[in-house]
C-alpha atoms as a PDB file:
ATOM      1  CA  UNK A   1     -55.380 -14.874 -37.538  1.00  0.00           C
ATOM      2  CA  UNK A   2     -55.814 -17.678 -40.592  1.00  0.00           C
ATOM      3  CA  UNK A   3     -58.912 -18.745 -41.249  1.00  0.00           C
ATOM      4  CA  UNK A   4     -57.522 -22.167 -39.939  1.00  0.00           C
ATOM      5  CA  UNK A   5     -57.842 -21.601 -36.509  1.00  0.00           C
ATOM      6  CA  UNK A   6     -59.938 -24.482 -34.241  1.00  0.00           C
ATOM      7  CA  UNK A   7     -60.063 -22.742 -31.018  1.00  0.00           C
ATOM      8  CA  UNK A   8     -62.815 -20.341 -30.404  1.00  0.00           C
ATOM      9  CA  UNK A   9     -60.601 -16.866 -31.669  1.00  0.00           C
ATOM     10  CA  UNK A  10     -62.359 -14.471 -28.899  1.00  0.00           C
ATOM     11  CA  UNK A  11     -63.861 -11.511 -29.175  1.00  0.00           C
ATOM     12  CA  UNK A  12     -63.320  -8.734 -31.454  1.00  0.00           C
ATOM     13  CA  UNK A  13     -64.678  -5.234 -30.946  1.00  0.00           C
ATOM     14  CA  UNK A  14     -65.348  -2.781 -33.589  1.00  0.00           C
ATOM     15  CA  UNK A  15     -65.380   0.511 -33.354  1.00  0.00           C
ATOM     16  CA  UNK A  16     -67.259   2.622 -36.359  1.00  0.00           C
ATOM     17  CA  UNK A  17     -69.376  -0.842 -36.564  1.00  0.00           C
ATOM     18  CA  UNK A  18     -72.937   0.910 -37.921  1.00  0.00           C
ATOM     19  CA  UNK A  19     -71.615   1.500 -41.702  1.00  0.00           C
ATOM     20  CA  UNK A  20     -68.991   0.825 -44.328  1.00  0.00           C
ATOM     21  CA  UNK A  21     -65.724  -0.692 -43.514  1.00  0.00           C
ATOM     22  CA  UNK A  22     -66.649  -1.334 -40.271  1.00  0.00           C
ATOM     23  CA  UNK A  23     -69.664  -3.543 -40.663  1.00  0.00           C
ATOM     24  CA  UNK A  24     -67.700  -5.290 -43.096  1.00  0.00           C
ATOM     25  CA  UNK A  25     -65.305  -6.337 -40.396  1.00  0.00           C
ATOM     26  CA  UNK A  26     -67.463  -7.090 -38.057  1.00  0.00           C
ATOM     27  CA  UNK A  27     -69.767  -9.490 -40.921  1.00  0.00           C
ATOM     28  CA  UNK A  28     -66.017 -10.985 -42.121  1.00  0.00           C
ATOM     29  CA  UNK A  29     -64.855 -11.526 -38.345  1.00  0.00           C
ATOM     30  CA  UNK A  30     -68.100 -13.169 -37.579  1.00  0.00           C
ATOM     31  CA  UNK A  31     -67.322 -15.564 -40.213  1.00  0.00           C
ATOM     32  CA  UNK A  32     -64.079 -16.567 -38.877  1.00  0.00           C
ATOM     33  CA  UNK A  33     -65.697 -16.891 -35.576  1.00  0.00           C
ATOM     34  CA  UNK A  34     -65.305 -14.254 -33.344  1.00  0.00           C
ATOM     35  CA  UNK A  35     -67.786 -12.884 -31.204  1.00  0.00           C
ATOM     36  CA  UNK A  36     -68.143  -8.958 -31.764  1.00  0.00           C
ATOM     37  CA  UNK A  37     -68.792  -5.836 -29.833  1.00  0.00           C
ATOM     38  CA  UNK A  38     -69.917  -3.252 -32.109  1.00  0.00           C
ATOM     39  CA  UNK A  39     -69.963  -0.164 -31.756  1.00  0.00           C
ATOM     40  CA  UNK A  40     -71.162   3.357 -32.916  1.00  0.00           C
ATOM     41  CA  UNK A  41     -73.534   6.243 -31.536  1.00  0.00           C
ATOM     42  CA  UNK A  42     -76.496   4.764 -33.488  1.00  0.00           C
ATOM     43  CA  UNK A  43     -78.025   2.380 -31.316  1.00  0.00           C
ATOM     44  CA  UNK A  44     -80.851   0.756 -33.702  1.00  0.00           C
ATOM     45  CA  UNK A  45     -78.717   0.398 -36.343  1.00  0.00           C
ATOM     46  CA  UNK A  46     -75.997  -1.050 -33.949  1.00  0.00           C
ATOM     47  CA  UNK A  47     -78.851  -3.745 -32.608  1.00  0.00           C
ATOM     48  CA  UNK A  48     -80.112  -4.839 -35.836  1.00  0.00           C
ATOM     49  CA  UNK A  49     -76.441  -5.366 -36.938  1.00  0.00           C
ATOM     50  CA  UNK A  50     -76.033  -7.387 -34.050  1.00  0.00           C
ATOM     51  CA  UNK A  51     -79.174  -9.536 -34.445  1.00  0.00           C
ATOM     52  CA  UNK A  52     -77.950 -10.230 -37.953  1.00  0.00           C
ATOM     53  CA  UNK A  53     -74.748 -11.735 -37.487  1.00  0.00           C
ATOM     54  CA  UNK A  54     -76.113 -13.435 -34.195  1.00  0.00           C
ATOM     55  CA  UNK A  55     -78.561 -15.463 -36.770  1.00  0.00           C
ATOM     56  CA  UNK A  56     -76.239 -15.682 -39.625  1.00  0.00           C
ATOM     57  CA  UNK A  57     -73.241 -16.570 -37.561  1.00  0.00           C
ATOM     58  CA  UNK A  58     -74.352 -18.164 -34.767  1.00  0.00           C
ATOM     59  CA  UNK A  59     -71.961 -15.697 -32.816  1.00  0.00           C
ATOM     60  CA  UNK A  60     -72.273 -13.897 -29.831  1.00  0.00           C
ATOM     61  CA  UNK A  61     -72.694  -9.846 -31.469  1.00  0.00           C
ATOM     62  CA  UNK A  62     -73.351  -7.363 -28.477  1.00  0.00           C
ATOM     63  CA  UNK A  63     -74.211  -3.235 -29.802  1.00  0.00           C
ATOM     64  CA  UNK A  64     -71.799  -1.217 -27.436  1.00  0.00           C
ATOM     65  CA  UNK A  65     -72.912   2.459 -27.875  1.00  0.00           C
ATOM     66  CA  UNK A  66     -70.634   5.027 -27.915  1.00  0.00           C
ATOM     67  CA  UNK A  67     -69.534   8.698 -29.078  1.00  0.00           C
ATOM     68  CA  UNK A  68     -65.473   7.635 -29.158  1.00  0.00           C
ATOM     69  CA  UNK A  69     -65.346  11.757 -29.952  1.00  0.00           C
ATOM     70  CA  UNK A  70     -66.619  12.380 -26.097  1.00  0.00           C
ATOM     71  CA  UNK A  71     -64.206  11.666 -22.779  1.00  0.00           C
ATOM     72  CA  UNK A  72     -67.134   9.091 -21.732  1.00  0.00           C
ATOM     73  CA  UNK A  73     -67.600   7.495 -24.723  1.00  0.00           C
ATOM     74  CA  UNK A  74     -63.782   6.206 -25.039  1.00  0.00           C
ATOM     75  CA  UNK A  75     -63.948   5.197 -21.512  1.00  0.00           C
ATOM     76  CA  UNK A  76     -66.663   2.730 -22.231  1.00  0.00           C
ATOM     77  CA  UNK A  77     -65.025   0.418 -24.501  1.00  0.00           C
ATOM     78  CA  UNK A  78     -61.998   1.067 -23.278  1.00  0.00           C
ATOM     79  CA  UNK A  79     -63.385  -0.596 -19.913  1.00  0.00           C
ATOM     80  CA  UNK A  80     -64.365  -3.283 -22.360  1.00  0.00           C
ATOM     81  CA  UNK A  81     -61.717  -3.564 -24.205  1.00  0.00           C
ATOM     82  CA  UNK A  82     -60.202  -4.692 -20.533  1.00  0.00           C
ATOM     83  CA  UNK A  83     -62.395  -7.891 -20.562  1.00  0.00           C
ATOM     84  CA  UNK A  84     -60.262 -10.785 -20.693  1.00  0.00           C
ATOM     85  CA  UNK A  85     -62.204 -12.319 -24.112  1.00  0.00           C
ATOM     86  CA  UNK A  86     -60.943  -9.430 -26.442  1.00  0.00           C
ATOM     87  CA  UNK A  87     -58.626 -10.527 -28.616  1.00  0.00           C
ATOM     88  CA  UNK A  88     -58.684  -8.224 -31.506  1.00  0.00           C
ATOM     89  CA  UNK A  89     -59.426  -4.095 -31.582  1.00  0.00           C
ATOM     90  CA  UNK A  90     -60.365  -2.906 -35.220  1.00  0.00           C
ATOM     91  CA  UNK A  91     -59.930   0.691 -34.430  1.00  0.00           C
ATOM     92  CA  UNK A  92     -61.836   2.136 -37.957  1.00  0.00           C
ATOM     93  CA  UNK A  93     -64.077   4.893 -36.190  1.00  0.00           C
ATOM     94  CA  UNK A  94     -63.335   8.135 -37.413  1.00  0.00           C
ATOM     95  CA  UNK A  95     -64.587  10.805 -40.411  1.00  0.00           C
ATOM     96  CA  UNK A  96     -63.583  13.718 -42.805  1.00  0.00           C
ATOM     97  CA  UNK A  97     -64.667  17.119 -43.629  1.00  0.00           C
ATOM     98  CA  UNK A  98     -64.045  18.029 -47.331  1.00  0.00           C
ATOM     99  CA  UNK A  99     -63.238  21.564 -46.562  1.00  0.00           C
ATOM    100  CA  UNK A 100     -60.326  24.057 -46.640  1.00  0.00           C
ATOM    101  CA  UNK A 101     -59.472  24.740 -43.359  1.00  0.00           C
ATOM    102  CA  UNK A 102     -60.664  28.548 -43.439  1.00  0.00           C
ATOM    103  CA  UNK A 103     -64.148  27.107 -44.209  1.00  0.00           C
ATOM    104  CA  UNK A 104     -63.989  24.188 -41.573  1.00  0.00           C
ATOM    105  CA  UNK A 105     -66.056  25.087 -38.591  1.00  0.00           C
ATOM    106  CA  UNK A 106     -63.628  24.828 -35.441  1.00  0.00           C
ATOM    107  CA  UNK A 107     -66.069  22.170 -33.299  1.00  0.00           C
ATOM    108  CA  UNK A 108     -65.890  20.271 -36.877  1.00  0.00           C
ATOM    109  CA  UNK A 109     -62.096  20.319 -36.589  1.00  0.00           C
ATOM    110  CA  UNK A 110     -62.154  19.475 -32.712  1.00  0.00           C
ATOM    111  CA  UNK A 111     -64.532  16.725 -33.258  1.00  0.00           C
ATOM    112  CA  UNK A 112     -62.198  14.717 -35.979  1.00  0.00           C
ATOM    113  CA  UNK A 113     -59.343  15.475 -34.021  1.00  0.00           C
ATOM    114  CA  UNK A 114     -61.111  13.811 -30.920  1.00  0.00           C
ATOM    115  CA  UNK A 115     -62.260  10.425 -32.839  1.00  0.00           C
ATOM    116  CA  UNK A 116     -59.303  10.322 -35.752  1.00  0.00           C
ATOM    117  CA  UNK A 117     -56.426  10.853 -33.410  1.00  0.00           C
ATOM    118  CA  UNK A 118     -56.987  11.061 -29.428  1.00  0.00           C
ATOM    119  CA  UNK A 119     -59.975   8.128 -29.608  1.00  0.00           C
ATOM    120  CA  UNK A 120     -57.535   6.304 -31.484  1.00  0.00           C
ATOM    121  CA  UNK A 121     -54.558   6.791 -29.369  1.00  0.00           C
ATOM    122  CA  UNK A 122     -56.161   6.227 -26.149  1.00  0.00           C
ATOM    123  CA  UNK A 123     -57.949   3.018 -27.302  1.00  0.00           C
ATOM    124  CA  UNK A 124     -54.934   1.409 -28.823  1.00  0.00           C
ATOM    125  CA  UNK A 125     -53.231   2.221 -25.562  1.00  0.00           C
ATOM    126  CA  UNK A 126     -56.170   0.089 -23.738  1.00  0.00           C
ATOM    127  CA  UNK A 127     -55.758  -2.764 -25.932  1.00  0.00           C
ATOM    128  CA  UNK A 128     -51.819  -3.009 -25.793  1.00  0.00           C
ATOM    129  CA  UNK A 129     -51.957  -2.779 -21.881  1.00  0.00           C
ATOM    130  CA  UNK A 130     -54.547  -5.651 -21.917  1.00  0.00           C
ATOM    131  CA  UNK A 131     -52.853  -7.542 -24.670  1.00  0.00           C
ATOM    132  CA  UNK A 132     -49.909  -7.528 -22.870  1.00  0.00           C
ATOM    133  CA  UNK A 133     -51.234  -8.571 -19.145  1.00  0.00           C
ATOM    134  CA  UNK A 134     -52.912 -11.450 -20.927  1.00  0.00           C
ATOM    135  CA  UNK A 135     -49.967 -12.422 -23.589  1.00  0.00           C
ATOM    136  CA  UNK A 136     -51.778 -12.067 -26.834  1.00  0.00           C
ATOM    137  CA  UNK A 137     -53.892  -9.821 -28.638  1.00  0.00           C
ATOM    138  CA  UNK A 138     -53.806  -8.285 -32.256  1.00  0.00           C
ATOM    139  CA  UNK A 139     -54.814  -3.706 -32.928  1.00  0.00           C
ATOM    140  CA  UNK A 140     -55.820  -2.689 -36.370  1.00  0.00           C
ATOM    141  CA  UNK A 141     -55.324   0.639 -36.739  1.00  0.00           C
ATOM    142  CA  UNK A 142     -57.537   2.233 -40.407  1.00  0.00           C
ATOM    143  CA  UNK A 143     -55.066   4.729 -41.696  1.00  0.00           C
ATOM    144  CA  UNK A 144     -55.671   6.056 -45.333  1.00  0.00           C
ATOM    145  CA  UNK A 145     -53.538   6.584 -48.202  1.00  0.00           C
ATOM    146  CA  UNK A 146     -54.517  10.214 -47.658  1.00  0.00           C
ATOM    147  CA  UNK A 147     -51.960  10.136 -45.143  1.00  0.00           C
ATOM    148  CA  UNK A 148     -48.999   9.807 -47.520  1.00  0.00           C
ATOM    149  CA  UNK A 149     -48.369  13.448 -48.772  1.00  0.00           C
ATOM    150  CA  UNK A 150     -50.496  16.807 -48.584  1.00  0.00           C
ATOM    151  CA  UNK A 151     -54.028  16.402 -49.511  1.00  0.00           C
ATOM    152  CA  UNK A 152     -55.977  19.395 -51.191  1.00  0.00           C
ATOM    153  CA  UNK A 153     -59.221  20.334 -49.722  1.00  0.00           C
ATOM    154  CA  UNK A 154     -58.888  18.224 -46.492  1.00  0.00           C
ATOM    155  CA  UNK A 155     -56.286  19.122 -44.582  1.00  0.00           C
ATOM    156  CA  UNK A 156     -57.409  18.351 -40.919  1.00  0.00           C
ATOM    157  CA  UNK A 157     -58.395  14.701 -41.868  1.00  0.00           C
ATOM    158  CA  UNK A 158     -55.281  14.068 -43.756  1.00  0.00           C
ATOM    159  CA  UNK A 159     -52.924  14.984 -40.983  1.00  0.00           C
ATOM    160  CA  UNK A 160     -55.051  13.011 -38.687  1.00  0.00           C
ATOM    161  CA  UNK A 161     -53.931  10.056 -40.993  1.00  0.00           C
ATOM    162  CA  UNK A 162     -50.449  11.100 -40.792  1.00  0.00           C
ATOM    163  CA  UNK A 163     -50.497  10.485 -37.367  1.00  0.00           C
ATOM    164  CA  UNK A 164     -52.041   7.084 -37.282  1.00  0.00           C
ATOM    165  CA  UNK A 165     -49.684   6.187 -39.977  1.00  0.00           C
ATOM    166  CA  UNK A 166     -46.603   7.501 -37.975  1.00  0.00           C
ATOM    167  CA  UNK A 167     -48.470   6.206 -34.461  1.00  0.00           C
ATOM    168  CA  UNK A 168     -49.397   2.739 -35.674  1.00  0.00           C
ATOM    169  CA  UNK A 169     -45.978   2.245 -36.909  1.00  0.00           C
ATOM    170  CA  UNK A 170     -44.140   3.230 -33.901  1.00  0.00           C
ATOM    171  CA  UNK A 171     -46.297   0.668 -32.103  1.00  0.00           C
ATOM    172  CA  UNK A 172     -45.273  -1.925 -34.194  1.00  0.00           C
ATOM    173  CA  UNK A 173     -41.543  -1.575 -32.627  1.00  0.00           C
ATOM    174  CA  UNK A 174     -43.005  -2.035 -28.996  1.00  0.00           C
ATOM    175  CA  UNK A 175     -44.336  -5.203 -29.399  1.00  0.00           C
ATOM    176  CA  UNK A 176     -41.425  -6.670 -31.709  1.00  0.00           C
ATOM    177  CA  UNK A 177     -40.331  -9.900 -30.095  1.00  0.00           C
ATOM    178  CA  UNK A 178     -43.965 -10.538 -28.535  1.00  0.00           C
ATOM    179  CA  UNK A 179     -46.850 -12.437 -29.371  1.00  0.00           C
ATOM    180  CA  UNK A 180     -48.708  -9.016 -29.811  1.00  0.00           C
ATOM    181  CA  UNK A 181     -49.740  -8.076 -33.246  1.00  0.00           C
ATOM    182  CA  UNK A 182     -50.336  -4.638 -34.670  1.00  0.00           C
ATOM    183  CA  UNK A 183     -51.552  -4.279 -38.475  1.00  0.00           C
ATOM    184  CA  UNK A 184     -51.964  -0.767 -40.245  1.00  0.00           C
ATOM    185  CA  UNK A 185     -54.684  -0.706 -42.708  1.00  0.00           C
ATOM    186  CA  UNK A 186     -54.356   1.869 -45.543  1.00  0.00           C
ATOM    187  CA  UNK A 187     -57.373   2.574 -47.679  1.00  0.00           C
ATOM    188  CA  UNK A 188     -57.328   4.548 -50.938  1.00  0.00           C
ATOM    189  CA  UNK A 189     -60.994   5.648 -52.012  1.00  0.00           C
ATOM    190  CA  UNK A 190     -63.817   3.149 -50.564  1.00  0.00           C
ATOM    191  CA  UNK A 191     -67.244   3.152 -51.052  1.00  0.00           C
ATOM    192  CA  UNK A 192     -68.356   4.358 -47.615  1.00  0.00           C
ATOM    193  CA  UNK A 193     -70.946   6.549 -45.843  1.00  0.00           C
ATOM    194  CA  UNK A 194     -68.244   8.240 -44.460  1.00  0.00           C
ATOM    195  CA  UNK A 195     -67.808  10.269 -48.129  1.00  0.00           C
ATOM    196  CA  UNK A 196     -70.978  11.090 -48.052  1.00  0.00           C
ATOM    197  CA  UNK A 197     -71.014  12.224 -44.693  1.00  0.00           C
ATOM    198  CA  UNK A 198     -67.757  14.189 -45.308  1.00  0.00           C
ATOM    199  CA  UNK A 199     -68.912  16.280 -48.741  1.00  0.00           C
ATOM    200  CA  UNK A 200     -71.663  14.693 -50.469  1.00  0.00           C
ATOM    201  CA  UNK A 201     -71.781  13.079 -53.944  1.00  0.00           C
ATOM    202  CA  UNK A 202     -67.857  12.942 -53.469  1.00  0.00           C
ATOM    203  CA  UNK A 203     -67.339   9.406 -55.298  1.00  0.00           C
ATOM    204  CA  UNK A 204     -69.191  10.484 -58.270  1.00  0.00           C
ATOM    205  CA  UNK A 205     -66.433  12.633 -59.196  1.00  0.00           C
ATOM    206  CA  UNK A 206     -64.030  10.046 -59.051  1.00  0.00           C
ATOM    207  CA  UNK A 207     -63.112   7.537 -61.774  1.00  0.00           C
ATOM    208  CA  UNK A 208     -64.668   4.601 -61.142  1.00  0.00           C
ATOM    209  CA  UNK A 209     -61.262   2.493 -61.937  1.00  0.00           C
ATOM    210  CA  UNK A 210     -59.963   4.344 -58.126  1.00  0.00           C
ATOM    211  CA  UNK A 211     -62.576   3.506 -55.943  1.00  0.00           C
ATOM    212  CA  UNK A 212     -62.514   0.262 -54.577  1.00  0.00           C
ATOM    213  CA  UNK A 213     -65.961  -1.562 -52.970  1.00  0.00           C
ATOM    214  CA  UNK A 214     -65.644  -2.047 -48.995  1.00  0.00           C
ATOM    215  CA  UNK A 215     -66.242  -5.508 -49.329  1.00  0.00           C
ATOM    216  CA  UNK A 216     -63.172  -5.481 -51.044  1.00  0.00           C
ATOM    217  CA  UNK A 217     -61.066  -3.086 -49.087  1.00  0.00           C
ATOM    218  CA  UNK A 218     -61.906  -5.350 -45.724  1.00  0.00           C
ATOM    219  CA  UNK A 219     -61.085  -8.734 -48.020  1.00  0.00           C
ATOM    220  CA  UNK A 220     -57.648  -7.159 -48.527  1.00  0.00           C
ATOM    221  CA  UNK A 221     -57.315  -5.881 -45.174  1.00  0.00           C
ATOM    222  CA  UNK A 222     -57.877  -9.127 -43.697  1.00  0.00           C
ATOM    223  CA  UNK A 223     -55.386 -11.158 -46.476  1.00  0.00           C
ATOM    224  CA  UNK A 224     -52.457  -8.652 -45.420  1.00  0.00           C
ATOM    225  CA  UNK A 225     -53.483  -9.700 -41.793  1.00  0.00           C
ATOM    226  CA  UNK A 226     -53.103 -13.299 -42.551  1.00  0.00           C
ATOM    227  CA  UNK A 227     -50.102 -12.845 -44.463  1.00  0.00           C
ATOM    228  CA  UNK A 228     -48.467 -11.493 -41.325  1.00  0.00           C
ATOM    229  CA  UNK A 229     -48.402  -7.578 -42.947  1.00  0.00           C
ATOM    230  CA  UNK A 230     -47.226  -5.002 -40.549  1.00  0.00           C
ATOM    231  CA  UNK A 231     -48.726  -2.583 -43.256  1.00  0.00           C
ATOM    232  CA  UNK A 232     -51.651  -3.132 -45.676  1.00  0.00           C
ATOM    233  CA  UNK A 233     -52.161  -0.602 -48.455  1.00  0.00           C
ATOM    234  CA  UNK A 234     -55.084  -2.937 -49.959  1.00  0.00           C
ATOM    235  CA  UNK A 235     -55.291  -0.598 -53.670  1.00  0.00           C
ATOM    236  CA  UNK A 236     -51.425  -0.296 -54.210  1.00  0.00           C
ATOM    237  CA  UNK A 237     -50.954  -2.263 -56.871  1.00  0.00           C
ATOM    238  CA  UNK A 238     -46.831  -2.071 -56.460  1.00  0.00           C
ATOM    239  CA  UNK A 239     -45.987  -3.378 -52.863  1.00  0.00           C
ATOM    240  CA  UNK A 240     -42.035  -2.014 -54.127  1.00  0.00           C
ATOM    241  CA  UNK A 241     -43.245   1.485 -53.946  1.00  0.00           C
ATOM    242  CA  UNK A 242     -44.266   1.330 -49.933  1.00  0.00           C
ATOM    243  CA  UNK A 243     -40.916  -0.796 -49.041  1.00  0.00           C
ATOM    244  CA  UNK A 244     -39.289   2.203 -51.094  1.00  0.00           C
ATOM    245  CA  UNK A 245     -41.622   5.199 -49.072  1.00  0.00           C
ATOM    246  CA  UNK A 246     -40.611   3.188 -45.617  1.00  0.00           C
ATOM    247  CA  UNK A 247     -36.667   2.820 -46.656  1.00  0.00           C
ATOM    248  CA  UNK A 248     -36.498   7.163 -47.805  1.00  0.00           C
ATOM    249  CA  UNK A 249     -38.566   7.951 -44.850  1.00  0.00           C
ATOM    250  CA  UNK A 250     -35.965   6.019 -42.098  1.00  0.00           C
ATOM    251  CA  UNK A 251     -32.893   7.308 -43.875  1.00  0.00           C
ATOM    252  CA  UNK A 252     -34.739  10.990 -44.032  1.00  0.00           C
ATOM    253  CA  UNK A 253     -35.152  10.620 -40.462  1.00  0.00           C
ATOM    254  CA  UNK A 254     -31.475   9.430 -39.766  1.00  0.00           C
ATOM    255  CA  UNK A 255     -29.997  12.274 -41.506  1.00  0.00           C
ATOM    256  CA  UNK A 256     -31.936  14.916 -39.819  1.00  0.00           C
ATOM    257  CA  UNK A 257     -29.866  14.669 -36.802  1.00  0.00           C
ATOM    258  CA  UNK A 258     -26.601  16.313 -37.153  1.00  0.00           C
ATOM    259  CA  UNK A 259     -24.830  18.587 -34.830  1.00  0.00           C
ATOM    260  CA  UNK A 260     -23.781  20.702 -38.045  1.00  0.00           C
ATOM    261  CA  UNK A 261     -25.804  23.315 -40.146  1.00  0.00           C
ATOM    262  CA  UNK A 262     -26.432  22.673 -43.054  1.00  0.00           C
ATOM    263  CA  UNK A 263     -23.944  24.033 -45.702  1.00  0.00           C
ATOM    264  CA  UNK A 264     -26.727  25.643 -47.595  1.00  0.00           C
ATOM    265  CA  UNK A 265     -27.204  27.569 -44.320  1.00  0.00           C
ATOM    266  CA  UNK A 266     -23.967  28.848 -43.942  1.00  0.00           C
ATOM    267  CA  UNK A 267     -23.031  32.515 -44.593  1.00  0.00           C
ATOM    268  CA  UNK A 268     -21.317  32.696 -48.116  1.00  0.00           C
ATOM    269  CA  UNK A 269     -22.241  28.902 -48.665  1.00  0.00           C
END
């Protein structure tokens, strides 16, 4: 997607469009000349979003409400996502509870699991189907960095991220050798509604040398995407130290499969 491009781009839908990362997308997209869907359960924030990039952009920006954490509200776009304009899915929707899991209320937990992982899943599956029919098409999956190891105090959302990373990536082999594109994005700590949403105040106990602005997160995001990145961890200052996570992880994987106990699990090993 360089910014290069002279043919109309298409249309790009947003999901998660009403705050943070985003409306940043959607704002940055605009720019490049996409028409955008947007969409989020808040409808008057959604509109006035819309209204703004239609007069700053001179874009076509349509508010596409939706609760992607109800069975009906992941049909909608999905149905939209089948229109033959859509060219790009950012697939950002999605929140945290900073909670143990003992103190996590269960419709909490069945609500992020809903819009973090099986909105996620489902939508991504929409957009490769119709990517495919038509011969072109680019998903961006949000992961986090919180997705990398065991996370203290949020376990539920952190897993969720595990999946998406392990999910996006998997995707990326099914459309090797096609014109398809899939990008995983991988935040650290962003300035985003979403933290307050999730705890409250939960960026003021952070340093402010790890938490990076939105603006700049989606920048990032959108540089890797240019750059042809399957993966973009947009705060990881050493790219060596991903290559080196996705080379242990495959050979970890490999070795797992052996028709032999281990000799640690042998009697009088």
């Amino acid at each position: 997607m360089p910014n290069t491009i002279s043919a109309h781009p298409g249309t790009a839908i947003v999901t998660g469009a009403s705050s943070g990362i985003g409306k940043i997308y959607a704002e940055r997209l605009a720019a490049r000349g996409y028409d955008i869907v947007l969409v989020a359960r808040r409808e008057e924030r959604l509109r006035a979003i819309a209204a703004d990039l239609r007069s700053r952009f001179a874009i076509q920006a349509d508010a596409l409400v939706a609760d992607l954490s109800e069975p009906s509200g992941v049909v909608t776009v999905r149905d939209r996502i089948a229109a033959d304009d859509v060219s790009l899915l950012i697939n950002n929707a999605g929140f945290s509870a900073l909670k143990a899991l003992t103190e996590t209320p269960d419709e909490v937990i069945t609500r992020m699991v809903a819009l973090n992982v099986t909105a996620l899943t489902l939508l991504s599956k929409a957009a490769l189907v119709a990517f495919k029919a038509r011969g072109s098409g680019t998903l961006v999956n949000i992961g986090s960095g919180a997705g990398f190891a065991p996370y203290p105090g949020i376990p539920v959302y952190g897993a969720t991220k595990a999946y998406v990373y392990l999910f996006t990536q998997s995707l990326q082999s099914e459309v090797a050798d096609t014109n398809l594109r899939v990008q995983l994005v991988l935040p650290g700590a962003v300035v985003s509604e979403g933290w307050e949403v999730a705890g409250g105040g939960a960026l003021e106990a952070l340093p402010e040398s790890i938490v990076m602005t939105t603006e700049d997160c989606v920048e990032a995001a959108l540089n890797g995407l240019d750059r042809g990145e399957c993966v973009t961890a947009p705060s990881l200052q050493d790219e060596a130290m991903l290559r080196a996570h996705e080379t242990d992880t495959a050979a970890l994987l490999q070795a797992m499969f052996d028709a032999r106990p281990a000799q640690r699990y042998k009697l009088g090993g």
